[in-house]
N, C-alpha and C. Protein backbone atom coordinates (compact mmCIF):
# COMPACT_ATOMS: atom_id res chain seq x y z
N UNK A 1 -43.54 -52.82 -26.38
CA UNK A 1 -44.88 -52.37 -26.06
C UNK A 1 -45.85 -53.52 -26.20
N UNK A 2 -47.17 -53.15 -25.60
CA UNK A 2 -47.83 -54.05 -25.63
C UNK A 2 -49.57 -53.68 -25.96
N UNK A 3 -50.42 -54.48 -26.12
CA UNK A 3 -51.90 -54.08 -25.91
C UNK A 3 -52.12 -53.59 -24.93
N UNK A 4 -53.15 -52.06 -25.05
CA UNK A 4 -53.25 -51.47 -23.62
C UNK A 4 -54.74 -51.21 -23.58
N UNK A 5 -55.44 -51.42 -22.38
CA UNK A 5 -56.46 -50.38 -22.25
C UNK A 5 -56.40 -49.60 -20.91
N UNK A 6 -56.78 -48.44 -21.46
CA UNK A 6 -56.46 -47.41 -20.76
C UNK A 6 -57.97 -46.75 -20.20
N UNK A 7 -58.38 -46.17 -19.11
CA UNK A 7 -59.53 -46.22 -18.82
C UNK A 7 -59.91 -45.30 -17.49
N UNK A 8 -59.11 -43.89 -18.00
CA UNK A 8 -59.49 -42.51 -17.30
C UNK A 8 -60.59 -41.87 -17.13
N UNK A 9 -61.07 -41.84 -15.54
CA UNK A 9 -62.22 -41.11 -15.29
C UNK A 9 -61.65 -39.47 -15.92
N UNK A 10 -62.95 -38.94 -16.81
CA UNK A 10 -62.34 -37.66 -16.86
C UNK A 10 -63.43 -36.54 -15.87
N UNK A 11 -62.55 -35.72 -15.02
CA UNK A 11 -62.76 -34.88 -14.31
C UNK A 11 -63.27 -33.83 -14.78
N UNK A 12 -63.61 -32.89 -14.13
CA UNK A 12 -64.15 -31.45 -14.84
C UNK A 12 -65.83 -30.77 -14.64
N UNK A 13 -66.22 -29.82 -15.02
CA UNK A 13 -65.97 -29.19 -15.70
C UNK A 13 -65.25 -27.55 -15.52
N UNK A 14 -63.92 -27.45 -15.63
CA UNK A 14 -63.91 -25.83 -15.08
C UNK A 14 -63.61 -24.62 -16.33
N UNK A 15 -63.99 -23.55 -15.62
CA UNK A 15 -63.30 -22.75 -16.74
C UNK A 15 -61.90 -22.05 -16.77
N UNK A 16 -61.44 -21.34 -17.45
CA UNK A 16 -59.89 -21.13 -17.00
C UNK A 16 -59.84 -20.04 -16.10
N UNK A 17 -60.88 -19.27 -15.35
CA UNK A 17 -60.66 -18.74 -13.89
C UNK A 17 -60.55 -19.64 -12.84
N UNK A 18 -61.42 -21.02 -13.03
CA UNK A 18 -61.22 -21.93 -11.87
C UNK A 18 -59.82 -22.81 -12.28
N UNK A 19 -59.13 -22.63 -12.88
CA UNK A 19 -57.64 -23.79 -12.90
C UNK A 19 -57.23 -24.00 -11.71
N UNK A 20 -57.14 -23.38 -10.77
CA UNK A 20 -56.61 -23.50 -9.39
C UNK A 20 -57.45 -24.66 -8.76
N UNK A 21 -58.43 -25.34 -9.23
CA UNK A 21 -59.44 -26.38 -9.02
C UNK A 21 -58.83 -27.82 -9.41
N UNK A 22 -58.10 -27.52 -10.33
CA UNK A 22 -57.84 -28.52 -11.76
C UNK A 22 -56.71 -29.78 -11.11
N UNK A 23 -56.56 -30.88 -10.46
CA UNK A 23 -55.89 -31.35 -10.02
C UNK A 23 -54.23 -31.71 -10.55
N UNK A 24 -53.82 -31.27 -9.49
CA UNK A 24 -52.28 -30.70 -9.95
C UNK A 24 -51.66 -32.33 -9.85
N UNK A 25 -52.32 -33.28 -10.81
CA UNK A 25 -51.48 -34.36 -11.04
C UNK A 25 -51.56 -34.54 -12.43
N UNK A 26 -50.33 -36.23 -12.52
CA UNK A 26 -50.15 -36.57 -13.84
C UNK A 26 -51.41 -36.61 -14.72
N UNK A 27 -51.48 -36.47 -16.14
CA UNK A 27 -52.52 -36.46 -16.80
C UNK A 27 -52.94 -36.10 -18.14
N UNK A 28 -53.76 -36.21 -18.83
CA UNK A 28 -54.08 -35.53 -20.27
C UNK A 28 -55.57 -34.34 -20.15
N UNK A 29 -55.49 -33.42 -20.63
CA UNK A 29 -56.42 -32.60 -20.48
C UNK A 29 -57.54 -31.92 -21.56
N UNK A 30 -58.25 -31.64 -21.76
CA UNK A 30 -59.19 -31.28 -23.01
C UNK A 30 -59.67 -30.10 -22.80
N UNK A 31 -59.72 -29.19 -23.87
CA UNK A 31 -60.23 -28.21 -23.76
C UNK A 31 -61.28 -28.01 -24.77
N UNK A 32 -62.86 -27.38 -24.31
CA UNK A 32 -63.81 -27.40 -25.09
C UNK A 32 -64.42 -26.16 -25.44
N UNK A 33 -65.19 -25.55 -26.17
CA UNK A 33 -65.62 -24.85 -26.60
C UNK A 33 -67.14 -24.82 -25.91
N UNK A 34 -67.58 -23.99 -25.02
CA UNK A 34 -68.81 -23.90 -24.31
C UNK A 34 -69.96 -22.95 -24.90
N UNK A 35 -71.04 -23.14 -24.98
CA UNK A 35 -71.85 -22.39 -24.99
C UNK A 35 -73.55 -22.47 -25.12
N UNK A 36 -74.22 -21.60 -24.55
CA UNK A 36 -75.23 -21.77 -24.05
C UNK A 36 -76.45 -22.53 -25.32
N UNK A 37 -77.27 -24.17 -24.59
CA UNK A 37 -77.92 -24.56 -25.02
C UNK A 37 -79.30 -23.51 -25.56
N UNK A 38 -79.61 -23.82 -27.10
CA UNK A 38 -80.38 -23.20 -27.65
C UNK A 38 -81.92 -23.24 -26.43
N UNK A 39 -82.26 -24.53 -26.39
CA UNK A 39 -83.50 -25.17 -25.89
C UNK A 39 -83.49 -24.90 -24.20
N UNK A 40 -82.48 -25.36 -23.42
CA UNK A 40 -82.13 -25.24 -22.31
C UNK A 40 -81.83 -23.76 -21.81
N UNK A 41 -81.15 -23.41 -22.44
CA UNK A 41 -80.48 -22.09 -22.19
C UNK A 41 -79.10 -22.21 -21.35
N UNK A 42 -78.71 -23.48 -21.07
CA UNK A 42 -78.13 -23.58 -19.73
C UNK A 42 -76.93 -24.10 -20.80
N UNK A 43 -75.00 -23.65 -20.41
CA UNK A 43 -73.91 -23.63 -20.75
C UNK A 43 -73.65 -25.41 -20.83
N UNK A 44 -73.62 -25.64 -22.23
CA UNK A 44 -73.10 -27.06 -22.10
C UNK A 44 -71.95 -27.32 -23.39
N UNK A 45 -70.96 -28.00 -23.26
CA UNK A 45 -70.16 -28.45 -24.21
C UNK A 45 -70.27 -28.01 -25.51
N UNK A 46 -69.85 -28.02 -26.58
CA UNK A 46 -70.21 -27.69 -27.84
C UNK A 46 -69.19 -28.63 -28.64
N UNK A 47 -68.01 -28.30 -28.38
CA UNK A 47 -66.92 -29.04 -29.09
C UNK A 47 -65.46 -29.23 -28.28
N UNK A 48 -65.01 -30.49 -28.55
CA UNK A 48 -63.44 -30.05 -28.40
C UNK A 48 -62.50 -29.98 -29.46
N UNK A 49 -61.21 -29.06 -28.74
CA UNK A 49 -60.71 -28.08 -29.73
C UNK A 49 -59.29 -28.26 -29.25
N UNK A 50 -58.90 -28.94 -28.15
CA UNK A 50 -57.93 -29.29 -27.76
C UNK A 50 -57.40 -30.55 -26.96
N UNK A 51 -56.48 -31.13 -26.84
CA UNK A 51 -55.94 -32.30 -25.78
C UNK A 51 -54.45 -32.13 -25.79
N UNK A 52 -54.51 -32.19 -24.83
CA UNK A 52 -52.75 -31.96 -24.02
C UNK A 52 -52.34 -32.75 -23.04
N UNK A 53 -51.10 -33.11 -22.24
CA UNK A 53 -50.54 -33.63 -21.72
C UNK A 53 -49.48 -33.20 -21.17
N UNK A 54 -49.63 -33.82 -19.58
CA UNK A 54 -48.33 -33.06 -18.79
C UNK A 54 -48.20 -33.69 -17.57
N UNK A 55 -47.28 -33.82 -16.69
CA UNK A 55 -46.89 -34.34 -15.44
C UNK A 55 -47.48 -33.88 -14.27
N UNK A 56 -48.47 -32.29 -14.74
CA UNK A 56 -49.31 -31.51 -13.91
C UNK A 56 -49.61 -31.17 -14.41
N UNK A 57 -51.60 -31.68 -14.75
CA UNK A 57 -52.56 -31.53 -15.60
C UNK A 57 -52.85 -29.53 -15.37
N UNK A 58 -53.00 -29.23 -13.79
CA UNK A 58 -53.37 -27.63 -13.76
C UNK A 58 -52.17 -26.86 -14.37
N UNK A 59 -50.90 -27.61 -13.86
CA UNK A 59 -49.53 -26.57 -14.58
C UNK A 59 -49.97 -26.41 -16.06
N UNK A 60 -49.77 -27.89 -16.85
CA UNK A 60 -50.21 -27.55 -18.39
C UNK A 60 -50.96 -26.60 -18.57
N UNK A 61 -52.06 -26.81 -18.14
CA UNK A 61 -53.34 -25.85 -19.06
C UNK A 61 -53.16 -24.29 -17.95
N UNK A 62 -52.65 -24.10 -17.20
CA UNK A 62 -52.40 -22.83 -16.37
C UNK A 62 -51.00 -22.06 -17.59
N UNK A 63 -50.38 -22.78 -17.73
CA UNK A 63 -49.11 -21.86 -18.41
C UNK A 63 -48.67 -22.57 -19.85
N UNK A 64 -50.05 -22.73 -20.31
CA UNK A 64 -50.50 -23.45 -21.89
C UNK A 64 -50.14 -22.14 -22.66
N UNK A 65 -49.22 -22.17 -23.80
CA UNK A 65 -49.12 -20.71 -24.56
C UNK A 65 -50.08 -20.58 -25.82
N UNK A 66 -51.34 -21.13 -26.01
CA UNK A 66 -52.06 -20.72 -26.67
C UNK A 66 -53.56 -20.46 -25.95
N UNK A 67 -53.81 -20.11 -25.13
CA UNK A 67 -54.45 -19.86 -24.25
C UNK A 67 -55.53 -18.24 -25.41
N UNK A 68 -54.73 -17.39 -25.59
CA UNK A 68 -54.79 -16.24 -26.31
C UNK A 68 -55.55 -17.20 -27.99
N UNK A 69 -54.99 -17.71 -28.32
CA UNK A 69 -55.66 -18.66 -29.78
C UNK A 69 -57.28 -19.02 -29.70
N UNK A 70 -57.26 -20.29 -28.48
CA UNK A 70 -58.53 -20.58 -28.06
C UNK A 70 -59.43 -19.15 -27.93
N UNK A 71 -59.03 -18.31 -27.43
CA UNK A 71 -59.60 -17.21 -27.02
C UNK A 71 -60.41 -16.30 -27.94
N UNK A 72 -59.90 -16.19 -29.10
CA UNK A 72 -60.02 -15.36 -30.15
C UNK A 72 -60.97 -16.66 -31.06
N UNK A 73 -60.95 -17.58 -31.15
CA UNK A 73 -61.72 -18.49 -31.57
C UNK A 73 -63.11 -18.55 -31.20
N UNK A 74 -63.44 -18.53 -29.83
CA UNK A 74 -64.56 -18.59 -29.84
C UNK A 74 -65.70 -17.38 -30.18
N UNK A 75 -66.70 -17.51 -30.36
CA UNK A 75 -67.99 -16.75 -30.19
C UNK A 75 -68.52 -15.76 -29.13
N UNK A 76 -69.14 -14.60 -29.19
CA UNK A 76 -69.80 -14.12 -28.19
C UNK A 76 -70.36 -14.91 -27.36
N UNK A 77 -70.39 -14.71 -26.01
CA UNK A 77 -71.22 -15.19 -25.49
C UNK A 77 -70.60 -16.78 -24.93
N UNK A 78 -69.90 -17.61 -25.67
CA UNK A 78 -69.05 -18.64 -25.25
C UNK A 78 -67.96 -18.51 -24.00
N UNK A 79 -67.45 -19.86 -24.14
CA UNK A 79 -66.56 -20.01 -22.97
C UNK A 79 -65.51 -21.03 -22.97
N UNK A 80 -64.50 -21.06 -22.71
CA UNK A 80 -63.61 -22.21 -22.39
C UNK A 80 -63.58 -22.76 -21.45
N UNK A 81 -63.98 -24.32 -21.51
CA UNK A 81 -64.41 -25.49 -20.23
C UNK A 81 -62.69 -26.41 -20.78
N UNK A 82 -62.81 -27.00 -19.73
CA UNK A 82 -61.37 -28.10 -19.42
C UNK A 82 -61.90 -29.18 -18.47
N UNK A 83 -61.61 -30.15 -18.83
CA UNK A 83 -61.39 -31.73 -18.08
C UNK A 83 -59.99 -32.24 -18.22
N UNK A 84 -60.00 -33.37 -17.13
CA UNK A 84 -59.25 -33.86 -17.24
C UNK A 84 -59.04 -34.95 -16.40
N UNK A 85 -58.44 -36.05 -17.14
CA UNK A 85 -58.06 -37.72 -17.30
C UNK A 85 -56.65 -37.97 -16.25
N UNK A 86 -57.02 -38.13 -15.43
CA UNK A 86 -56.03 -38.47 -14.60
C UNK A 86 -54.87 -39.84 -14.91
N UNK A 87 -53.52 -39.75 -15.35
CA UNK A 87 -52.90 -41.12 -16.05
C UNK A 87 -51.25 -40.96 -15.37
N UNK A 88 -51.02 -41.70 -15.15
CA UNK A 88 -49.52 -42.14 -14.31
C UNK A 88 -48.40 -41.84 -15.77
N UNK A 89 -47.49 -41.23 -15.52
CA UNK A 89 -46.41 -40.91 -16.56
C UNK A 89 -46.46 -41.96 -17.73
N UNK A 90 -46.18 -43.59 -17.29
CA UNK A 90 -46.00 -44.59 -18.16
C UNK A 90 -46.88 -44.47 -19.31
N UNK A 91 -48.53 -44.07 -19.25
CA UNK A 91 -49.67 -44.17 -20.26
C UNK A 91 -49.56 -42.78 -20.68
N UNK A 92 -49.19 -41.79 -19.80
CA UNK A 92 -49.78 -40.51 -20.51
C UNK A 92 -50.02 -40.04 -21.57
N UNK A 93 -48.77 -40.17 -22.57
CA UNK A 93 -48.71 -40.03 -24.06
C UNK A 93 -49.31 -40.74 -24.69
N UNK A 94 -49.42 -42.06 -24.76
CA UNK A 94 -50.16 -43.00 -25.27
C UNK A 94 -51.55 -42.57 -25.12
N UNK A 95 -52.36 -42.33 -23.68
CA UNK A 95 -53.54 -41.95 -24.16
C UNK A 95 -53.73 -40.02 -24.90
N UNK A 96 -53.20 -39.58 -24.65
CA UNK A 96 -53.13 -38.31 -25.19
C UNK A 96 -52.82 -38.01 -26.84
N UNK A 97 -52.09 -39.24 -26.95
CA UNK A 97 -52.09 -39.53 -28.41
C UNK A 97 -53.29 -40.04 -29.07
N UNK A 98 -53.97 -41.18 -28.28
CA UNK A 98 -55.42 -41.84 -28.89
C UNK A 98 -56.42 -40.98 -28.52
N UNK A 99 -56.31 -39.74 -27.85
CA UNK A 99 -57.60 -38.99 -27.74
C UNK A 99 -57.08 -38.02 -29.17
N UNK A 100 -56.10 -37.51 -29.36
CA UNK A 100 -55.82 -37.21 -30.90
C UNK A 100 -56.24 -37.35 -32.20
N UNK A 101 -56.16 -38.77 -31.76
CA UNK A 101 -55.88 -39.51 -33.27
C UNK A 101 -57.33 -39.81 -33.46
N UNK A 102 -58.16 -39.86 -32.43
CA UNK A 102 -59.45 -40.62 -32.09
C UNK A 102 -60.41 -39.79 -32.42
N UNK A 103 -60.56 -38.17 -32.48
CA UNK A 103 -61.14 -36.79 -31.97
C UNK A 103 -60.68 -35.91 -32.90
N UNK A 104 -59.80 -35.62 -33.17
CA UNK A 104 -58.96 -34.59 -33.87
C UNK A 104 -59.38 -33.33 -33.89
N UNK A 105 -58.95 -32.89 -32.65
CA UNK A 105 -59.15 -31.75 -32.12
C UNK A 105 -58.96 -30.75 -33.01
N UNK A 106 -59.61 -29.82 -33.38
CA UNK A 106 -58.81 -28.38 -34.33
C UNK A 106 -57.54 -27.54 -33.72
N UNK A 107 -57.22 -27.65 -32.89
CA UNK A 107 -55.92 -26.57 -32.76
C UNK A 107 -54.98 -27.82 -32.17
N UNK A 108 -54.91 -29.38 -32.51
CA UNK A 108 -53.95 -30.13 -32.53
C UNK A 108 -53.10 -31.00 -33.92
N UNK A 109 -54.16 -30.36 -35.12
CA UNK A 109 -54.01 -30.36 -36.09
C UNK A 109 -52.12 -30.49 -36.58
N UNK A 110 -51.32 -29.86 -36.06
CA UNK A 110 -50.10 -29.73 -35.89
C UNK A 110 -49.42 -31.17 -35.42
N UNK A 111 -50.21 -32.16 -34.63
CA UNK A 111 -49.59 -33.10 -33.85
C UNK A 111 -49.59 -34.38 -34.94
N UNK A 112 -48.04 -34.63 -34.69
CA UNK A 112 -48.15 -35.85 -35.54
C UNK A 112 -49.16 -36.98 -34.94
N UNK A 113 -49.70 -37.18 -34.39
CA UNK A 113 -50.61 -38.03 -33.47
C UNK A 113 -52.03 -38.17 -34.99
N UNK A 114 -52.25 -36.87 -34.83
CA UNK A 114 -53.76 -36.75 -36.11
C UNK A 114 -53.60 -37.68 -37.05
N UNK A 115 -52.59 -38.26 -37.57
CA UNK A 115 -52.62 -39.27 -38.61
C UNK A 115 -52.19 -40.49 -38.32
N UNK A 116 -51.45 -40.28 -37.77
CA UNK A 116 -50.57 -42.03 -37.14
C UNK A 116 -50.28 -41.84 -35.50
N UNK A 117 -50.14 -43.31 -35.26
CA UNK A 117 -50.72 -43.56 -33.71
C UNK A 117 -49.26 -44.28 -33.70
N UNK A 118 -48.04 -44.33 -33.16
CA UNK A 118 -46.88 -44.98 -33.10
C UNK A 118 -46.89 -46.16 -31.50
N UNK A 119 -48.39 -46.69 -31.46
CA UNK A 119 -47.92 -47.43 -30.27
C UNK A 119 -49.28 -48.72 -30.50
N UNK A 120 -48.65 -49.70 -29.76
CA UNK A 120 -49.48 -50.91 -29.90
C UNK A 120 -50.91 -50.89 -29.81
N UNK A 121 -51.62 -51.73 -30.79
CA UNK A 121 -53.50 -51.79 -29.69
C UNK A 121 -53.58 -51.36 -29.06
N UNK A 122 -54.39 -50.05 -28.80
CA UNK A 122 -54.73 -48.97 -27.25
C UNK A 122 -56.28 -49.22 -27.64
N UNK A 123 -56.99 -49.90 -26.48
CA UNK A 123 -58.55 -49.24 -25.99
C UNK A 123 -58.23 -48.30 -25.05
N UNK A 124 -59.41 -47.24 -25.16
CA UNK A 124 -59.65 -46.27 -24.52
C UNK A 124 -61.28 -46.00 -23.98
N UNK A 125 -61.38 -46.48 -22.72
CA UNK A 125 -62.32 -46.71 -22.04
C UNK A 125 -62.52 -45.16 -21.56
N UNK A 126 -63.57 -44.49 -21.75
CA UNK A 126 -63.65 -42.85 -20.80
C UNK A 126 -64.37 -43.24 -20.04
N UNK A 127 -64.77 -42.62 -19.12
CA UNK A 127 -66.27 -42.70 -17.98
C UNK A 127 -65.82 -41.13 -17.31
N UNK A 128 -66.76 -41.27 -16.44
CA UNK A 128 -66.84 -39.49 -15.86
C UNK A 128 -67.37 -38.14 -16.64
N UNK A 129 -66.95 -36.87 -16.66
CA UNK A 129 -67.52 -35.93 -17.71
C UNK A 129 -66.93 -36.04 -19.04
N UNK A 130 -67.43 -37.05 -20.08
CA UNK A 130 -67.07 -37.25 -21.68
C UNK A 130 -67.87 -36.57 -22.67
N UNK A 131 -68.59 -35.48 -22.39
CA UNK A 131 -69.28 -34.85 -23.29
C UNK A 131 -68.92 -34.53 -24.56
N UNK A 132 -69.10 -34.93 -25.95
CA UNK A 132 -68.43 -34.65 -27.26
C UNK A 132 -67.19 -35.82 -27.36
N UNK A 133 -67.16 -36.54 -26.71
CA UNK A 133 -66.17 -37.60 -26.46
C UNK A 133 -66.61 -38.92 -27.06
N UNK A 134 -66.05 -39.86 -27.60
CA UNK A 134 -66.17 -41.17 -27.74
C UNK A 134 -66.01 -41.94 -26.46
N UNK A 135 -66.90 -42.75 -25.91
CA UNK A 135 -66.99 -43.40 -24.53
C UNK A 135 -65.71 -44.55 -24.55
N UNK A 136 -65.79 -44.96 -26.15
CA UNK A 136 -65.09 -46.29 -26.27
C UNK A 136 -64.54 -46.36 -27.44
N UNK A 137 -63.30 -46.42 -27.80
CA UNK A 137 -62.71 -46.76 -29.10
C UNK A 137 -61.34 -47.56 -28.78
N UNK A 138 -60.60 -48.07 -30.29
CA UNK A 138 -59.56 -49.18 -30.20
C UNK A 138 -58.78 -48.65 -31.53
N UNK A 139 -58.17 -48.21 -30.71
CA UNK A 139 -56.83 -47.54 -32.33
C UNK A 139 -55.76 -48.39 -32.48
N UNK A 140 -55.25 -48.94 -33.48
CA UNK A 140 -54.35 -49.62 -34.28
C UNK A 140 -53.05 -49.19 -34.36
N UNK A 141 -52.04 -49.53 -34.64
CA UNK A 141 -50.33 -49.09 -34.59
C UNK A 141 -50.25 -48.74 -36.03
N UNK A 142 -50.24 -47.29 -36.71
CA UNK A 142 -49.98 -46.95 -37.46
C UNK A 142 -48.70 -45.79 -37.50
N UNK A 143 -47.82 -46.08 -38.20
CA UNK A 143 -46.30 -45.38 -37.95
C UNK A 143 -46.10 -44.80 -39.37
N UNK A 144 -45.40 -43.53 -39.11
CA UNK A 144 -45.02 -42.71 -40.30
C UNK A 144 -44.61 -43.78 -41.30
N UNK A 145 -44.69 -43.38 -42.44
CA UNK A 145 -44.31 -44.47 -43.31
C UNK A 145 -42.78 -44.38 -43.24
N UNK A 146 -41.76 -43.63 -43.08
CA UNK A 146 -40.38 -43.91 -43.23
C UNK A 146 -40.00 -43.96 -41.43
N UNK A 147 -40.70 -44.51 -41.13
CA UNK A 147 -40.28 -44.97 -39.49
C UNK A 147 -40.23 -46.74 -39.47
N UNK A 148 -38.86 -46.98 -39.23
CA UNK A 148 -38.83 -48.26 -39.23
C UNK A 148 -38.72 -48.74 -37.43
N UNK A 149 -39.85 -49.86 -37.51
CA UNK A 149 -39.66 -50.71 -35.97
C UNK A 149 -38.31 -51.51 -35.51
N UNK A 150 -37.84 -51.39 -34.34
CA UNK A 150 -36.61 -52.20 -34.06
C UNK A 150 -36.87 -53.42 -34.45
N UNK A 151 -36.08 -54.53 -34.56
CA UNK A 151 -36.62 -55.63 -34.52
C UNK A 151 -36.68 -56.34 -33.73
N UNK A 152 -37.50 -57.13 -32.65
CA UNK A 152 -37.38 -57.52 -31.56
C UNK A 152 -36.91 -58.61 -31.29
């Protein structure tokens, strides 16, 4: 492996009636917690609560089995919004891991990713809809402690 920067427009914003919108390519995806601005009144971001990854960003989050979790989580009156980072198989994990490790989503809490990052120097450049997002960060190679590196 090597130093990467990685530097996905992220797409979006839909809700999970529009998935059929959601471009049926490689990719990592986010799911946020919506709800209506106090001041504005008007539906904007609140938090994210999820990031996933799949070979078909709409397949993932269309036949995602916690769909029902998110659901029961939110608030009256809220909503579930999704984006998503368009990335060629080779990066996918890698960035799906540094939006993890970077964010720490509440219902990814489970992913070994939240504490250790098992891959070389990754920048992660966002641009496009990053709302609640870090625009720019640089995560470090941190590996389970009883994970030993080949030797090269």
């Amino acid at each position: 492996m090597s130093d990467q920067l990685l530097s996905p427009k992220m797409l979006g914003y839909w809700t999970l009636d529009e998935l059929s919108e959601v471009p049926d390519e490689s990719g990592i995806y986010c799911v946020y917690r919506a709800a209506h601005d106090p001041e504005s009144g008007e539906m904007e971001v609140q938090e994210l609560i999820y990031v996933g990854e799949h070979r078909n960003a709409r397949h993932g989050l269309t036949f995602h089995e916690d769909h029902a979790i998110w659901q029961d989580f939110l608030q009256p009156q809220e909503e579930l919004w999704v984006s998503v980072g368009l990335s060629g198989h080779i990066n996918r994990e890698r960035l799906a891991a540094a939006m993890i490790n970077a964010h720490k989503p509440r219902f990814n809490l489970h992913s070994e990713y939240i504490e250790y990052f098992p891959f070389d120097q990754t920048t992660v450049h966002l641009y496009g809809k990053k709302d609640k997002l870090q625009s720019i960060f640089t995560l470090e190679r941190h590996d389970p402690p009883n994970h030993q590196q080949a030797a090269v």
